[in-house]
C-alpha atoms as a PDB file:
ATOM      1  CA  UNK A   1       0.000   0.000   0.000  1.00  0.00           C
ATOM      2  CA  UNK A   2       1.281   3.549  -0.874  1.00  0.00           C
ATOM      3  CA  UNK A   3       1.389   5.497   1.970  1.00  0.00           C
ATOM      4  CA  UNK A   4      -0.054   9.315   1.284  1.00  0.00           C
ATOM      5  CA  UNK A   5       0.678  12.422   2.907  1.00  0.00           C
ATOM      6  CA  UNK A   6      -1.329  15.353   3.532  1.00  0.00           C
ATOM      7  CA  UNK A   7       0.465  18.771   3.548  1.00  0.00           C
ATOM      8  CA  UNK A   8      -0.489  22.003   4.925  1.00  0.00           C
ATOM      9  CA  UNK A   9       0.857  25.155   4.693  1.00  0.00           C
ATOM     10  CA  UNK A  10      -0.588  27.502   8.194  1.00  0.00           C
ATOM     11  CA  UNK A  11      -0.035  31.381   8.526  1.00  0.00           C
ATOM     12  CA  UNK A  12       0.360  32.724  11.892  1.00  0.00           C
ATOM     13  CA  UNK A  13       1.591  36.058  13.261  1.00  0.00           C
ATOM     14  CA  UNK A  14       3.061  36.706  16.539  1.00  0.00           C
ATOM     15  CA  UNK A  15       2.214  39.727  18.000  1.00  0.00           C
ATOM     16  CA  UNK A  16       4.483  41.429  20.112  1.00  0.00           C
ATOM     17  CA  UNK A  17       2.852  44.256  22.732  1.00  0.00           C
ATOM     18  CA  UNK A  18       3.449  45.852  25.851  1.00  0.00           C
ATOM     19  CA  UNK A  19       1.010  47.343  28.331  1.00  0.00           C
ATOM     20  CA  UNK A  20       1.958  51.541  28.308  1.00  0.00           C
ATOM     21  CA  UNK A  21       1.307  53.739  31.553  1.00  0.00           C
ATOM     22  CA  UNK A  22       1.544  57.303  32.490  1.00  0.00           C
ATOM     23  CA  UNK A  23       4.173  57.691  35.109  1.00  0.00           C
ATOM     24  CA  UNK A  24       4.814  61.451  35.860  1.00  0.00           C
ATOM     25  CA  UNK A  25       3.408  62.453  32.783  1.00  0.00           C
ATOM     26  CA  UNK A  26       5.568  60.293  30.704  1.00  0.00           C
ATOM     27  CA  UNK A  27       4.478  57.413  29.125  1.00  0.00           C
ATOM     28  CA  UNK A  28       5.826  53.625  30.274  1.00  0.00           C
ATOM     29  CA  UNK A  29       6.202  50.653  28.267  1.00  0.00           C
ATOM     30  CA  UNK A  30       5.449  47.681  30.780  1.00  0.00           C
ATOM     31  CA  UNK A  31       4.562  44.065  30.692  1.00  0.00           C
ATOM     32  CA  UNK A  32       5.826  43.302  27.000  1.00  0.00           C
ATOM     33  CA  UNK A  33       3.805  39.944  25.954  1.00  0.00           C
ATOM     34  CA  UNK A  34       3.515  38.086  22.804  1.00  0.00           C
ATOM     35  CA  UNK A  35       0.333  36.433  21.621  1.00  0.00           C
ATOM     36  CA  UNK A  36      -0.032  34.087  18.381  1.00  0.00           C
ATOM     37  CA  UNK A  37      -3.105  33.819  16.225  1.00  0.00           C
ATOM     38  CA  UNK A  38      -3.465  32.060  13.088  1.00  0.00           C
ATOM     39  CA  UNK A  39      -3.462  33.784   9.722  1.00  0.00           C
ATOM     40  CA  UNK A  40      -1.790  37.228   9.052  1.00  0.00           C
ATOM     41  CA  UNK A  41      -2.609  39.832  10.828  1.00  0.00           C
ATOM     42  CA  UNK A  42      -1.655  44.403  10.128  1.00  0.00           C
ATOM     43  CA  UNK A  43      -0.856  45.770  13.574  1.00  0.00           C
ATOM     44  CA  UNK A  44      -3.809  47.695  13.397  1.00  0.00           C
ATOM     45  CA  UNK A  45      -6.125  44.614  13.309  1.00  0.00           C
ATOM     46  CA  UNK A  46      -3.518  43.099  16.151  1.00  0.00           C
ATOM     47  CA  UNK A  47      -4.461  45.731  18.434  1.00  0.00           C
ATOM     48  CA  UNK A  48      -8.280  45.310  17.868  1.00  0.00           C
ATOM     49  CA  UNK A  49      -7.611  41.557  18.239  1.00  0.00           C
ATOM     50  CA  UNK A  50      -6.151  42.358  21.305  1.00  0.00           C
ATOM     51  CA  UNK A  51      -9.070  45.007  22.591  1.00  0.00           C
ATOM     52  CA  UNK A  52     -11.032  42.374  21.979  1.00  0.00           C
ATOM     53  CA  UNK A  53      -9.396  40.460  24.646  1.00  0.00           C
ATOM     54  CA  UNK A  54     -10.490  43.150  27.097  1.00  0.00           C
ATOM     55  CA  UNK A  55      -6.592  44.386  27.279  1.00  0.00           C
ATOM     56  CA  UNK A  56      -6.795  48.200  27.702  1.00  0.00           C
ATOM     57  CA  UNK A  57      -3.875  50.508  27.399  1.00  0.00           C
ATOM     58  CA  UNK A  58      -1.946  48.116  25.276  1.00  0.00           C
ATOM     59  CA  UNK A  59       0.573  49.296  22.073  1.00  0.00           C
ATOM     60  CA  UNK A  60       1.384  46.737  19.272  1.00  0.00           C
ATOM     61  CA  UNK A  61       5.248  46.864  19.016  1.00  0.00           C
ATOM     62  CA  UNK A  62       5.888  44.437  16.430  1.00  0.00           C
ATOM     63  CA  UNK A  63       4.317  41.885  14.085  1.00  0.00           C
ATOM     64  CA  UNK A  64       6.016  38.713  12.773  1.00  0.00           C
ATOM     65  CA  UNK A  65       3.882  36.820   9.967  1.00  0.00           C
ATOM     66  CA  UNK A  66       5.585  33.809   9.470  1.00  0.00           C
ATOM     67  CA  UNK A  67       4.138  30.719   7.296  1.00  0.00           C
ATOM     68  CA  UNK A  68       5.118  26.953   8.317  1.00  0.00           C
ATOM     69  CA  UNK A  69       4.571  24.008   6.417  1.00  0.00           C
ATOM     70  CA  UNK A  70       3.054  20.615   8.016  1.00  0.00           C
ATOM     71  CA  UNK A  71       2.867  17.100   7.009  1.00  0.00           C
ATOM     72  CA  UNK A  72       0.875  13.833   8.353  1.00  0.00           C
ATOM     73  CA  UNK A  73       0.134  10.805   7.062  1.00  0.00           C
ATOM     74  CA  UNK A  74      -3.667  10.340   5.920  1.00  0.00           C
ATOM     75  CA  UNK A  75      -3.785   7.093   8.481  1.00  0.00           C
ATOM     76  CA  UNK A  76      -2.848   9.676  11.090  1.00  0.00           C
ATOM     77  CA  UNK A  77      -5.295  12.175  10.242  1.00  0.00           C
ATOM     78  CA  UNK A  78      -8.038   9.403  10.094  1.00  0.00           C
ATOM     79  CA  UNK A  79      -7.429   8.610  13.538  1.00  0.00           C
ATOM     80  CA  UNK A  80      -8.178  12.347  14.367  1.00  0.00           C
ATOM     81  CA  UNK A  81     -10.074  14.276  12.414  1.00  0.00           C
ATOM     82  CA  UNK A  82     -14.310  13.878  12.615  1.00  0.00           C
ATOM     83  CA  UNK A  83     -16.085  12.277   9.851  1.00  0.00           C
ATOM     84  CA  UNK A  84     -17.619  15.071   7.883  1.00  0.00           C
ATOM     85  CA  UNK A  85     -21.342  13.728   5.929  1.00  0.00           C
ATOM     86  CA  UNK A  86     -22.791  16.134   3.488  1.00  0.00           C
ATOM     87  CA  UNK A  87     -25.610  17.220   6.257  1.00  0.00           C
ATOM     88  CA  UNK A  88     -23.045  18.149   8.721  1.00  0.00           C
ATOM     89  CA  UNK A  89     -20.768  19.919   6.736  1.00  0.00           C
ATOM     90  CA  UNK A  90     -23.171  22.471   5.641  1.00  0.00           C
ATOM     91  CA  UNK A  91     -23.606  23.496   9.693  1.00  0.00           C
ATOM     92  CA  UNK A  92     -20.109  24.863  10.005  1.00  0.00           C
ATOM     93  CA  UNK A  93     -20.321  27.010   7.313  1.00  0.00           C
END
């Protein structure tokens, strides 16, 4: 038996950020986190991404799109992926 693979190319961006503060007057870059979601992302829709999130006060420093290529076998995937029928498919659209 032949044995197939499935191959998958995924964007994600990492989203670099930091939490910024008034101290004295001056502002203060505190608390730098990164987040990753999938697909690619401008840093303006990174910041409402994050907003969404219920962060407040937060600047986007940097984002890193980056795309990575994956590979399984299609006996692998059987074991765990969820048999999609025709009616079923339709509800996830």
């Amino acid at each position: 038996m032949v044995r197939q693979t499935l191959h998958r190319t995924i964007s994600k961006t990492t989203i670099v950020f930091a939490t910024v503060e008034l101290v004295d007057g001056e502002p203060k870059v505190s608390n730098k986190e990164e987040r990753e979601v999938l697909g690619r992302v401008s840093a303006d829709k990174a910041l409402h991404l994050l907003q969404k999130e219920g962060l407040t006060n937060v600047t986007v420093l940097e984002v890193k799109p980056v795309n990575e290529k994956y590979r399984m076998s299609i006996e692998e995937f059987m074991k765990h992926a969820e048999l999609v029928t025709d009616d079923s498919e339709d509800e996830e659209e």
